[in-house]
C-alpha atoms as a PDB file:
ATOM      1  CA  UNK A   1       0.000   0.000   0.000  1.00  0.00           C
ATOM      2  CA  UNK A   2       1.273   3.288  -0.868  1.00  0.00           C
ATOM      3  CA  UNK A   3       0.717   6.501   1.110  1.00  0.00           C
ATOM      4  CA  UNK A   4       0.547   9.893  -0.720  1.00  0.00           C
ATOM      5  CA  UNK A   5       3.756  11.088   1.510  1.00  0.00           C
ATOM      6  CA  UNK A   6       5.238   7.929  -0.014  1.00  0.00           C
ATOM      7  CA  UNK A   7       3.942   7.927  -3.620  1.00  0.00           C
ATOM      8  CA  UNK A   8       6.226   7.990  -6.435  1.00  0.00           C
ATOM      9  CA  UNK A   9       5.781  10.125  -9.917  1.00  0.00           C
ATOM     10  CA  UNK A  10       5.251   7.197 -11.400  1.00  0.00           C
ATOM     11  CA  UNK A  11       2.740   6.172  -8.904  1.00  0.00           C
ATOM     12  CA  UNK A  12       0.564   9.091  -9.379  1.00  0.00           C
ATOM     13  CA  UNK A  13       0.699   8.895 -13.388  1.00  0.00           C
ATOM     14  CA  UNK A  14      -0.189   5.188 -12.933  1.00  0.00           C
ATOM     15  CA  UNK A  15      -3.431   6.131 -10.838  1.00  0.00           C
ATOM     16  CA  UNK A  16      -4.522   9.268 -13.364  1.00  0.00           C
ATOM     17  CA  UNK A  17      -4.195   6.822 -16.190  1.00  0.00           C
ATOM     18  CA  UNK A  18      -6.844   4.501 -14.729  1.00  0.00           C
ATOM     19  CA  UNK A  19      -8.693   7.885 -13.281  1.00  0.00           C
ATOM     20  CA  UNK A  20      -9.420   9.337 -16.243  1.00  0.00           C
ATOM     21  CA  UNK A  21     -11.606   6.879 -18.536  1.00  0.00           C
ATOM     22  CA  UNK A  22     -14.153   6.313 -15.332  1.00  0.00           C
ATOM     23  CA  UNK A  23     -14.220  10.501 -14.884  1.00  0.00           C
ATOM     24  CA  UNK A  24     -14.761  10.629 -19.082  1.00  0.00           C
ATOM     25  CA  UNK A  25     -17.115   7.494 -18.917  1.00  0.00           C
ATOM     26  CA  UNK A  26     -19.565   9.796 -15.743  1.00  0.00           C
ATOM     27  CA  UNK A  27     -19.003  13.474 -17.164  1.00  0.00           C
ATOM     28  CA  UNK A  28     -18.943  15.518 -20.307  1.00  0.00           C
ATOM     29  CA  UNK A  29     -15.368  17.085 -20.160  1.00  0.00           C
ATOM     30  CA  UNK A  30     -15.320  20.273 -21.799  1.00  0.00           C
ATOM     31  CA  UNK A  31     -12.322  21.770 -22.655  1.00  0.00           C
ATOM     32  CA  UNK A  32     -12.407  25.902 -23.788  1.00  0.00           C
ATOM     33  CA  UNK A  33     -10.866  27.157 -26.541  1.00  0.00           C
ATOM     34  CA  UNK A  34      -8.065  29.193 -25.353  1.00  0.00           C
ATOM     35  CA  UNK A  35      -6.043  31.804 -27.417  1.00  0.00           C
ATOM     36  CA  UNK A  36      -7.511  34.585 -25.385  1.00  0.00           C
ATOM     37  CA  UNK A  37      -6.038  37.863 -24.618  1.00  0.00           C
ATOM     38  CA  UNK A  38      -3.817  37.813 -21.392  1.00  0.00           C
ATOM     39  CA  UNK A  39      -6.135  40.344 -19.654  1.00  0.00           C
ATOM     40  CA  UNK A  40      -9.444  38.071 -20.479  1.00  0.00           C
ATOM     41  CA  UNK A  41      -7.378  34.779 -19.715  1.00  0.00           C
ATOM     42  CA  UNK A  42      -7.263  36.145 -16.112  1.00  0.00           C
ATOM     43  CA  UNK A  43     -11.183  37.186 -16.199  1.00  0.00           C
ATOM     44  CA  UNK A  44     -11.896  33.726 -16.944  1.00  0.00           C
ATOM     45  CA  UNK A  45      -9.752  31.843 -14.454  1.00  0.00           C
ATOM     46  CA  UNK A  46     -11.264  33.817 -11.910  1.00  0.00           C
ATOM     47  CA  UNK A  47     -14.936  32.608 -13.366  1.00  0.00           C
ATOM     48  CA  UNK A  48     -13.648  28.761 -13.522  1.00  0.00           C
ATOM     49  CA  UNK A  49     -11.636  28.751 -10.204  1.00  0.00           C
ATOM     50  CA  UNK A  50     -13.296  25.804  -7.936  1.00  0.00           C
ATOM     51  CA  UNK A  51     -16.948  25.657 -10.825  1.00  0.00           C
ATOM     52  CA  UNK A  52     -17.505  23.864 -13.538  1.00  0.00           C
ATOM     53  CA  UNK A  53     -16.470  25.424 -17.155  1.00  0.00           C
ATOM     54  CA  UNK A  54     -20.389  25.668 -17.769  1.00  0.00           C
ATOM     55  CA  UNK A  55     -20.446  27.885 -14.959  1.00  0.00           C
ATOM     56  CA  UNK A  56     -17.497  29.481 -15.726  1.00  0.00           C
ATOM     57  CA  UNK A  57     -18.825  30.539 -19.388  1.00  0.00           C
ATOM     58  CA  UNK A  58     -22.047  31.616 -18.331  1.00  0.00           C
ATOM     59  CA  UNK A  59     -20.182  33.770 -15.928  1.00  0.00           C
ATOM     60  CA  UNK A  60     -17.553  35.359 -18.105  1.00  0.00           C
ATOM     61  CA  UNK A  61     -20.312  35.976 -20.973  1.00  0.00           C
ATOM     62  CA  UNK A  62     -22.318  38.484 -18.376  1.00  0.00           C
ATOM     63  CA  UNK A  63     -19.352  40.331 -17.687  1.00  0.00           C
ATOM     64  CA  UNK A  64     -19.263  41.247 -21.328  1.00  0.00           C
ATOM     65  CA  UNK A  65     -22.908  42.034 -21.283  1.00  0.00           C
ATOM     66  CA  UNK A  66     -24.358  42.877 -18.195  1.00  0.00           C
ATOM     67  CA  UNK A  67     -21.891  45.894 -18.358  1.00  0.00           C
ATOM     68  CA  UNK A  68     -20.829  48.331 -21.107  1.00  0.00           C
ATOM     69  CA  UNK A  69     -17.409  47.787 -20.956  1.00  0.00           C
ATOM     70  CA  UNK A  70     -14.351  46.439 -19.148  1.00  0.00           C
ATOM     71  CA  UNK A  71     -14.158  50.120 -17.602  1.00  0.00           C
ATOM     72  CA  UNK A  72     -17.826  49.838 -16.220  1.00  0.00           C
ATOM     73  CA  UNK A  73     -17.140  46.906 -14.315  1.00  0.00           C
ATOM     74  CA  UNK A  74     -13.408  48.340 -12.736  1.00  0.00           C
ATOM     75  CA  UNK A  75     -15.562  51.431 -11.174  1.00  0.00           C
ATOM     76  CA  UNK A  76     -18.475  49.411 -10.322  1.00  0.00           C
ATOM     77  CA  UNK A  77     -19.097  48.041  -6.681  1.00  0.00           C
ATOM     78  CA  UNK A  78     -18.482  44.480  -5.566  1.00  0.00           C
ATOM     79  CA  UNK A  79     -22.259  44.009  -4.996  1.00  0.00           C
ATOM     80  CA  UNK A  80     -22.749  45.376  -8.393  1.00  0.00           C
ATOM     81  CA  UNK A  81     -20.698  42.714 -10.523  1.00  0.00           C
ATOM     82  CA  UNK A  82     -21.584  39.696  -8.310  1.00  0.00           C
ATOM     83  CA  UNK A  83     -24.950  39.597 -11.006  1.00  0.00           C
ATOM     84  CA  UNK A  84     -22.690  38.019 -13.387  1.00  0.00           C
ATOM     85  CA  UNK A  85     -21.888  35.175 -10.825  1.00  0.00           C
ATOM     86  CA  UNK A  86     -25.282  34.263  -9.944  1.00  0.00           C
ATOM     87  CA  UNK A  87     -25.568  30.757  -8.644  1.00  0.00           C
ATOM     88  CA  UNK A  88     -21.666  30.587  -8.455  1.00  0.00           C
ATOM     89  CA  UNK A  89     -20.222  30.009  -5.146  1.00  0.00           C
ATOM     90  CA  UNK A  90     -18.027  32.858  -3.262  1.00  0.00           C
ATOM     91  CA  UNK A  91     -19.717  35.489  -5.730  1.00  0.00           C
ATOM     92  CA  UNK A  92     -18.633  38.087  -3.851  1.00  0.00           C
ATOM     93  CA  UNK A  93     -15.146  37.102  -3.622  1.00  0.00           C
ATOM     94  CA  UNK A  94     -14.486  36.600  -7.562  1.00  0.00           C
ATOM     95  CA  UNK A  95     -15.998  39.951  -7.991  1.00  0.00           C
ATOM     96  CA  UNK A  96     -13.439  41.450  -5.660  1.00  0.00           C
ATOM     97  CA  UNK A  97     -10.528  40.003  -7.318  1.00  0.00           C
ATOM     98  CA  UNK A  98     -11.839  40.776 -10.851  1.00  0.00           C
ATOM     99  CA  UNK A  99     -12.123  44.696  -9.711  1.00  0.00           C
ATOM    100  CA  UNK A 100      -8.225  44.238  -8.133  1.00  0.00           C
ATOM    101  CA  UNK A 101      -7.326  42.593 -11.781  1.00  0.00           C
ATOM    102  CA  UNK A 102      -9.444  45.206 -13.863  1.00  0.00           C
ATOM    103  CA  UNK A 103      -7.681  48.219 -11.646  1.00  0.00           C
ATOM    104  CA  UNK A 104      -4.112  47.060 -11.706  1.00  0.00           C
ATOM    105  CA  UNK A 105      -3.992  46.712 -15.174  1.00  0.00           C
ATOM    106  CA  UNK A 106      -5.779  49.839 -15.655  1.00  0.00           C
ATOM    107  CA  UNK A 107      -3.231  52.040 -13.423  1.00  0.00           C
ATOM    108  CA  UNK A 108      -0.412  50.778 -15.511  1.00  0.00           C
ATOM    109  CA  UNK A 109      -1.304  51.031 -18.898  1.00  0.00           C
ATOM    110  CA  UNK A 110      -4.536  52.981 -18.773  1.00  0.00           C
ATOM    111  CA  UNK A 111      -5.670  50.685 -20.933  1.00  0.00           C
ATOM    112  CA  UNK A 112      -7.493  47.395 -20.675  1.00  0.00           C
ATOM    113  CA  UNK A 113      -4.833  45.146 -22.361  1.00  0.00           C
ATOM    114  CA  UNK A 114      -1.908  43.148 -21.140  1.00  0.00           C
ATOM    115  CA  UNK A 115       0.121  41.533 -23.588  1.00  0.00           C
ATOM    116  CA  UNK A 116       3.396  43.043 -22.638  1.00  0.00           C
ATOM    117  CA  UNK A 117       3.361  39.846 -20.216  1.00  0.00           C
ATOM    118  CA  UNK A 118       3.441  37.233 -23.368  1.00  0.00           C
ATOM    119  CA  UNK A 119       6.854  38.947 -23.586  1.00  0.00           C
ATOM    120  CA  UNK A 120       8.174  38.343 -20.262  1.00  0.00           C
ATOM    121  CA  UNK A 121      10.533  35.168 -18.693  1.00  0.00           C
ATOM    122  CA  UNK A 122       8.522  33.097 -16.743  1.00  0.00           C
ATOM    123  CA  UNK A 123      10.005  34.197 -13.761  1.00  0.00           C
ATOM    124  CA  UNK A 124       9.428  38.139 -14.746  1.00  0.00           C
ATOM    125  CA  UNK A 125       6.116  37.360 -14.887  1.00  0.00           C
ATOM    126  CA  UNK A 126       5.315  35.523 -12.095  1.00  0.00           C
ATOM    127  CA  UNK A 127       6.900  39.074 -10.339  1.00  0.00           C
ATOM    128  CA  UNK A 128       4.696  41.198 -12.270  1.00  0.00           C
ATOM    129  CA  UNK A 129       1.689  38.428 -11.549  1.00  0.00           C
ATOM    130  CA  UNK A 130       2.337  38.508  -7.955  1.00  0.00           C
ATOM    131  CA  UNK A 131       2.342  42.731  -7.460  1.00  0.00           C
ATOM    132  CA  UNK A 132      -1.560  42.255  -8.122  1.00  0.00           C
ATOM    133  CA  UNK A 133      -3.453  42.136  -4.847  1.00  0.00           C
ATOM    134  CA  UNK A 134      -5.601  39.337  -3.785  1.00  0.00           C
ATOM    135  CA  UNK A 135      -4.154  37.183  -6.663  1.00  0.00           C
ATOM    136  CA  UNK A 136      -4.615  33.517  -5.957  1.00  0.00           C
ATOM    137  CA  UNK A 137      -2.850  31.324  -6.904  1.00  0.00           C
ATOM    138  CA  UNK A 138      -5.159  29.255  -9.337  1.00  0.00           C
ATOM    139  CA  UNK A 139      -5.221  32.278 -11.480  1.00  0.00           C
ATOM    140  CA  UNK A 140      -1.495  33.443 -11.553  1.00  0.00           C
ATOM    141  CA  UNK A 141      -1.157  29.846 -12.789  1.00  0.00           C
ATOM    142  CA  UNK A 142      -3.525  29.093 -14.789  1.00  0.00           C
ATOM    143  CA  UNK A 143      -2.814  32.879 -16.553  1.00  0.00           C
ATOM    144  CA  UNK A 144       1.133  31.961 -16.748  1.00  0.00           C
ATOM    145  CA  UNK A 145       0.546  28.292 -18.368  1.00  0.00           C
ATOM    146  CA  UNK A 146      -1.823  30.134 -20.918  1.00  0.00           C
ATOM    147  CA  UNK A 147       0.123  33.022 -22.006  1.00  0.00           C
ATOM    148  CA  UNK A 148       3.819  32.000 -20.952  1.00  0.00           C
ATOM    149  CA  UNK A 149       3.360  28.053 -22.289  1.00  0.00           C
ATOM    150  CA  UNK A 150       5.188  27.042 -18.934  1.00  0.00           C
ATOM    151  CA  UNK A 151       4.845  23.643 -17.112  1.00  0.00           C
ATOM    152  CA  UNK A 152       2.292  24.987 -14.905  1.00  0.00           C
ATOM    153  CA  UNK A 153      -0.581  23.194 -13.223  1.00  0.00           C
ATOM    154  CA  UNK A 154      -3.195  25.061 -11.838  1.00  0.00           C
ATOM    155  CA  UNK A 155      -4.855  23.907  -8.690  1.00  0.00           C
ATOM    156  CA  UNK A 156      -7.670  25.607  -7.047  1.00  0.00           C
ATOM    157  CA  UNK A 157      -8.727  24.537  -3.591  1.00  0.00           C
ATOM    158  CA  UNK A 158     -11.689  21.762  -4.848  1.00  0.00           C
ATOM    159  CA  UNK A 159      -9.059  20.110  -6.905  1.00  0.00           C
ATOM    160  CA  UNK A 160      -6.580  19.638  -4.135  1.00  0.00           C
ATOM    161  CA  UNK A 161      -9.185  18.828  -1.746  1.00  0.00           C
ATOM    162  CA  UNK A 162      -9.827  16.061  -4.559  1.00  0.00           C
ATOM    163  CA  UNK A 163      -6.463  15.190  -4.805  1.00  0.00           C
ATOM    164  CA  UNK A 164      -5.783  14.211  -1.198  1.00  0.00           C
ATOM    165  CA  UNK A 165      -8.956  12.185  -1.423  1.00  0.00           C
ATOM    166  CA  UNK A 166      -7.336  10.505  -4.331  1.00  0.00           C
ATOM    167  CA  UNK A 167      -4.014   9.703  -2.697  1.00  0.00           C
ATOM    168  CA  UNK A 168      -2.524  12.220  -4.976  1.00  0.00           C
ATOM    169  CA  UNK A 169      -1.738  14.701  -2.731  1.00  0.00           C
ATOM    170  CA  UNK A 170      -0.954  15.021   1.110  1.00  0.00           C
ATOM    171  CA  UNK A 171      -3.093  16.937   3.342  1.00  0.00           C
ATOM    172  CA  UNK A 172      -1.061  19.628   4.815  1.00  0.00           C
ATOM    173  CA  UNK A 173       0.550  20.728   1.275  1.00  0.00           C
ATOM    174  CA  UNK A 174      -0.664  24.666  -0.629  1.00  0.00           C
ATOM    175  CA  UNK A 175      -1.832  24.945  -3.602  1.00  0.00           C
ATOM    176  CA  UNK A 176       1.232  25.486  -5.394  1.00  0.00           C
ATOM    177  CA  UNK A 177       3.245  22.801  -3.640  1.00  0.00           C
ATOM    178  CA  UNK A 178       0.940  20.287  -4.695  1.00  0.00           C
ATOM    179  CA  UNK A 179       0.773  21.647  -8.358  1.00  0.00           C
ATOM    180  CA  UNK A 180       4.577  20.741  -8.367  1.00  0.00           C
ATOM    181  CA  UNK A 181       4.133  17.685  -6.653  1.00  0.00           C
ATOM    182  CA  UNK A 182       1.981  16.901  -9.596  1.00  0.00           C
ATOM    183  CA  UNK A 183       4.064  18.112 -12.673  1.00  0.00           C
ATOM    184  CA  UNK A 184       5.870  14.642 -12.552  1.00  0.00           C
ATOM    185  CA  UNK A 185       2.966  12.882 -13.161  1.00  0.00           C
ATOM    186  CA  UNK A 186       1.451  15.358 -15.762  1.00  0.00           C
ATOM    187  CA  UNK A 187       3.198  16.633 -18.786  1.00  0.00           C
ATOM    188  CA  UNK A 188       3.238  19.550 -19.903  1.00  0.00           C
ATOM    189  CA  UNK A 189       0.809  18.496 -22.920  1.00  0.00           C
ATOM    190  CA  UNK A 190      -1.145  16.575 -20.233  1.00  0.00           C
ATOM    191  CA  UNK A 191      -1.960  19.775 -18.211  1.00  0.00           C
ATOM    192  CA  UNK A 192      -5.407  20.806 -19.690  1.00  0.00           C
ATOM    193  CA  UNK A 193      -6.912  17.181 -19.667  1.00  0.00           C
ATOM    194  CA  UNK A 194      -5.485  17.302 -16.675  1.00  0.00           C
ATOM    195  CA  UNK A 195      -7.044  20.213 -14.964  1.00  0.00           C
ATOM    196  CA  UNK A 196     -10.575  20.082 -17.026  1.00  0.00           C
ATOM    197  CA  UNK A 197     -10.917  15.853 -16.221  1.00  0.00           C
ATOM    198  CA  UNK A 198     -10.509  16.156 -12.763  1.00  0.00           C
ATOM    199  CA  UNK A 199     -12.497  19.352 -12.758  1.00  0.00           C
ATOM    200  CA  UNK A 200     -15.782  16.943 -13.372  1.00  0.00           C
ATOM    201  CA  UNK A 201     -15.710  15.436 -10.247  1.00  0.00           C
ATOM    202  CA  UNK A 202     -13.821  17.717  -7.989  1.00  0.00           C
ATOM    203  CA  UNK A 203     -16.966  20.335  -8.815  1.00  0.00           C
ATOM    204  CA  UNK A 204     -19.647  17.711  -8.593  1.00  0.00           C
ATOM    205  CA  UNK A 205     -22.246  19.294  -5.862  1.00  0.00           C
ATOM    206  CA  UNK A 206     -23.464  16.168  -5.271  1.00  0.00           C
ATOM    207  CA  UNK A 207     -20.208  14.254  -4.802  1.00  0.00           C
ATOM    208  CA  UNK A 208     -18.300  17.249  -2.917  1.00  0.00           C
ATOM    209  CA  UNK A 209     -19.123  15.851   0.565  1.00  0.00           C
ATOM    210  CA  UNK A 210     -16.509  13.380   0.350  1.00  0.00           C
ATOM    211  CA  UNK A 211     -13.858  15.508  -0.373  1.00  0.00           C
ATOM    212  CA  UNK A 212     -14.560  17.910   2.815  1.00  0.00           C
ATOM    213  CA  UNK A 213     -11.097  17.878   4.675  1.00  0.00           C
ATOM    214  CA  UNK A 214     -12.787  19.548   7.495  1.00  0.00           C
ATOM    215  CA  UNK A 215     -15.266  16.908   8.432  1.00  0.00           C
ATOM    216  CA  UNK A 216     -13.584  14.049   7.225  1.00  0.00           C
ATOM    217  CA  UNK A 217      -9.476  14.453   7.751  1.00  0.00           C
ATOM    218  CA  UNK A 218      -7.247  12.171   5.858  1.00  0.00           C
ATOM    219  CA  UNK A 219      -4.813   9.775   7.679  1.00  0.00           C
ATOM    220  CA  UNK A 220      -1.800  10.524   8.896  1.00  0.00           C
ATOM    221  CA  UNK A 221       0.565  10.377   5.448  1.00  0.00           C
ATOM    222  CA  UNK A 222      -2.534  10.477   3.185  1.00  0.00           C
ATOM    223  CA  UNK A 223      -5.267   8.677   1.585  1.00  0.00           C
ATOM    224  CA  UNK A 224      -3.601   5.073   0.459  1.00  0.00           C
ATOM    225  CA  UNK A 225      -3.461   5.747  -3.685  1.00  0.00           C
ATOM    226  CA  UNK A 226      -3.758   1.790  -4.408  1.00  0.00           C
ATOM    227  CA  UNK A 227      -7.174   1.925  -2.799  1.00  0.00           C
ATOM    228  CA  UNK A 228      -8.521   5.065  -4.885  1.00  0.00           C
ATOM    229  CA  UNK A 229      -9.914   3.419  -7.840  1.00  0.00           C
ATOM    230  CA  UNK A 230     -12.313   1.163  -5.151  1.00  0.00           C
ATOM    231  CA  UNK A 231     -13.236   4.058  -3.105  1.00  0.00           C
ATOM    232  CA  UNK A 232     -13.953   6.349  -5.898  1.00  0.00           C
ATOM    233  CA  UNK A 233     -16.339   3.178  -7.302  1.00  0.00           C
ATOM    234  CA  UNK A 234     -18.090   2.952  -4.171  1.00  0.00           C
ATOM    235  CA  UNK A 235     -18.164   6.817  -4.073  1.00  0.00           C
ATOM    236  CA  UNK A 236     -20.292   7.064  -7.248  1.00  0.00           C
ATOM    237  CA  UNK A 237     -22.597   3.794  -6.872  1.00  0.00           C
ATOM    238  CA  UNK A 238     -23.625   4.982  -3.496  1.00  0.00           C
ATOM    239  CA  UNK A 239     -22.842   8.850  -2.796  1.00  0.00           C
ATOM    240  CA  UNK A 240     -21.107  10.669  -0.539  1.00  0.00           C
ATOM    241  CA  UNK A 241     -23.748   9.470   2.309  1.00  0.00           C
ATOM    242  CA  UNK A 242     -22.938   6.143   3.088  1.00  0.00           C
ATOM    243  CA  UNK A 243     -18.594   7.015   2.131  1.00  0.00           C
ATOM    244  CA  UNK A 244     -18.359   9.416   4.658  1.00  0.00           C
ATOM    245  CA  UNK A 245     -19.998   7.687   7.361  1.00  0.00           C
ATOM    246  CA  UNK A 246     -17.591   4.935   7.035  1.00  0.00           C
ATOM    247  CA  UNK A 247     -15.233   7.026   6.760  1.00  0.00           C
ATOM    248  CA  UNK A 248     -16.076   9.286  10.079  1.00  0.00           C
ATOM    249  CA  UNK A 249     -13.919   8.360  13.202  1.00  0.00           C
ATOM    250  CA  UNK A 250     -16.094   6.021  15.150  1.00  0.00           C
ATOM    251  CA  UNK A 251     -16.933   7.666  18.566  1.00  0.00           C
ATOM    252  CA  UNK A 252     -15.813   5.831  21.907  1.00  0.00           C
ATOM    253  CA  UNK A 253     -18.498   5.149  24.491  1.00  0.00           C
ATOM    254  CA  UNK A 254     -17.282   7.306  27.530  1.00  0.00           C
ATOM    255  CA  UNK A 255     -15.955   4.738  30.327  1.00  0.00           C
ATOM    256  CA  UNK A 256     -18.247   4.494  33.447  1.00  0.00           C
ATOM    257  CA  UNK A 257     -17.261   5.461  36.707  1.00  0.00           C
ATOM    258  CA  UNK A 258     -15.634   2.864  38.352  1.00  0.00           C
ATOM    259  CA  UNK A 259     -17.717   1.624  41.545  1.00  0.00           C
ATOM    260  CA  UNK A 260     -17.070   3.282  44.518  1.00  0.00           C
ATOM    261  CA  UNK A 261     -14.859   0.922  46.903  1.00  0.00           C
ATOM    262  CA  UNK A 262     -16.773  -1.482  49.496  1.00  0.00           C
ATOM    263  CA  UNK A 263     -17.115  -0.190  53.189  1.00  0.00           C
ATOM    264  CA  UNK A 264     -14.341  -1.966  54.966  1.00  0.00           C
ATOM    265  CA  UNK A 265     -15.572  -3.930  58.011  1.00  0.00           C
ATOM    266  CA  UNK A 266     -13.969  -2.424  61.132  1.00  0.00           C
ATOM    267  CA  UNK A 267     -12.195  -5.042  63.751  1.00  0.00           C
ATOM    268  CA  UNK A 268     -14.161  -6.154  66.951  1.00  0.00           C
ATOM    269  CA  UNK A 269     -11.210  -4.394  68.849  1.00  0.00           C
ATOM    270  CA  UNK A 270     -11.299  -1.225  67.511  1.00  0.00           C
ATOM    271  CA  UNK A 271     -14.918  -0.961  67.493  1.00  0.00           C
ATOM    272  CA  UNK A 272     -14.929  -1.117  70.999  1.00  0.00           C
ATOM    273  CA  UNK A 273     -12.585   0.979  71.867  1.00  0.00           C
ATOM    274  CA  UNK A 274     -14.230   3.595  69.855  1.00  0.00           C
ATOM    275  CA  UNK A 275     -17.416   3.596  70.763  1.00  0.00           C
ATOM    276  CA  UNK A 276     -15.530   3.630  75.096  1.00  0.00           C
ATOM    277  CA  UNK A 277     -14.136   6.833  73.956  1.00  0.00           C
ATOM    278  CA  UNK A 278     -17.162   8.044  72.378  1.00  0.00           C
ATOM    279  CA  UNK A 279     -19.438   7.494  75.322  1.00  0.00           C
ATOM    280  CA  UNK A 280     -16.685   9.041  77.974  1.00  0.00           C
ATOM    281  CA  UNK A 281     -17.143  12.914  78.579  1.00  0.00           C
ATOM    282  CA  UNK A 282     -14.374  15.187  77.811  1.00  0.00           C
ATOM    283  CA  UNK A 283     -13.420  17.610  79.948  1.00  0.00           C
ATOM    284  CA  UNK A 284     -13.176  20.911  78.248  1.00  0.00           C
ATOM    285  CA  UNK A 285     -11.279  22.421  81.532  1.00  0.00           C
ATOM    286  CA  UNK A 286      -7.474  22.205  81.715  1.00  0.00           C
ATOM    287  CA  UNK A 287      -6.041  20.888  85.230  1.00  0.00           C
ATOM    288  CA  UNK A 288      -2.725  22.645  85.823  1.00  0.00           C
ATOM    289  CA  UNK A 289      -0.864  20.738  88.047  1.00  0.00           C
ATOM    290  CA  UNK A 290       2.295  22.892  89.570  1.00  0.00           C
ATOM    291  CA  UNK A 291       5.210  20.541  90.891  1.00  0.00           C
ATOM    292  CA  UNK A 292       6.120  21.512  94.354  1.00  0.00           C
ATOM    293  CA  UNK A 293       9.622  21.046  95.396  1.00  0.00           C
ATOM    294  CA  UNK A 294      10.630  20.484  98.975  1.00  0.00           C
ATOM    295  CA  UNK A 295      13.756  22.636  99.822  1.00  0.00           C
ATOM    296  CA  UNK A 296      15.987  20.820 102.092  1.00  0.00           C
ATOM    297  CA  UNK A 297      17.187  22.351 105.109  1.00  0.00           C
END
């Protein structure tokens, strides 16, 4: 049996080959076009971050025409542009981030385009990615895979809760550490089937459940990867109900208190010589008694 903390590449790339036909054979996977600009590449990863890429294109669509332009939606309020995420979870969130994307790029070109950053080194422009408040890290690398073509995998927080489920991952790593723990399993070629596959069932509302960290904590070391493909079976023939219950720590019955020690018989002896002292009277005066010493003649 192999641990996540103990799994090889080659263990992992063994487990996603047998992953993915059972995802493809349950979902749809969509894959979008990309070839967007850099500036709309970051629009939609903020849409598609932990949802579903039907979600994510409704989404991106209204903020193209729920609002007259890209400079509408910088000076509108948060409350405002969380319309175009309706039904999305943490609305208000993705419209925060896409006013701190929409601004930034704004105050530096005054303009809403940012191609200079096809032109950068991959490490210039993960600096220039990481000056933009509130930035997560899905989108800086999901935006720097896109544009820059680097071996970047892009995991949002329902994939790597998905991914320690899996065995893939170990429970106490980021986002970002995991994403490299992953790129020797996934090539560079791999990385959109990759991040769209698992994207079917990590977003699945009515699989999620079983994927909650917080109610149900992996072992110690990780989920066991050579057991995956049987859980995962079990996990879509039944639900999340019946996984997670088995999978809940079983609660200990409190102990009883222990019984109280038997009364211990007292002796014959000392009995009596109790109860004599208890029936004599005590004498609450104190007899003085001065020593008188004869002085010899």
């Amino acid at each position: 049996m192999v641990a996540a903390s103990r799994a090889k590449a080659s263990d992992r790339a063994a487990l996603l080959k047998k992953l993915f036909p059972i995802i493809k054979k349950h979902y749809k996977v969509l894959v979008p076009k990309g070839g967007k600009p850099v500036l709309e590449t970051m629009l939609y990863a903020i849409c598609l971050e932990d949802s579903t890429v039907e979600a994510a294109d409704v989404s991106f669509k209204n903020l193209f025409t729920e609002f007259p332009d890209l400079n509408e939606v910088r000076v509108s309020t948060v409350g405002e542009i969380e319309r175009a995420f309706a039904g999305q979870p943490a609305a208000e969130w993705r419209a925060f981030r896409v006013i701190s994307v929409l601004k930034f790029v704004f105050d530096k070109s005054y303009a809403f385009e940012f191609e200079s950053l096809r032109k950068k080194t991959l490490d210039l422009a993960t600096k220039q990615l990481a000056k933009i408040k509130d930035l997560s890290p899905f989108v800086r690398d999901f935006t720097l895979h896109e544009v820059t073509g680097a071996h970047m995998i892009p995991i949002d927080q329902a994939t790597a809760r998905l991914l320690v489920w899996l065995g893939l991952a170990v429970p106490n790593q980021t986002q970002e550490q995991i994403g490299e723990t992953m790129k020797g399993a996934v090539r560079k070629a791999e990385v959109e089937g990759f991040v769209y596959t698992l994207r079917c069932l990590a977003s699945d509302q009515k699989l999620q459940a079983a994927f909650d960290l917080s109610k149900y904590p992996a072992p110690e070391g990780g989920h066991d990867t050579d057991t995956a493909m049987d859980r995962l079976a079990e996990l879509i023939k039944h639900g999340p109900e019946k996984i997670t219950k088995a999978a809940a720590p079983k609660k200990v019955p409190p102990k009883k208190d222990a019984p109280a020690p038997a009364a211990t018989a007292t002796p014959p002896e000392k009995r009596r010589v109790k109860e004599s002292a208890a029936s004599t009277p005590v004498d609450k005066k104190t007899t003085v008694v001065k020593k008188v010493t004869k002085k010899s003649r």
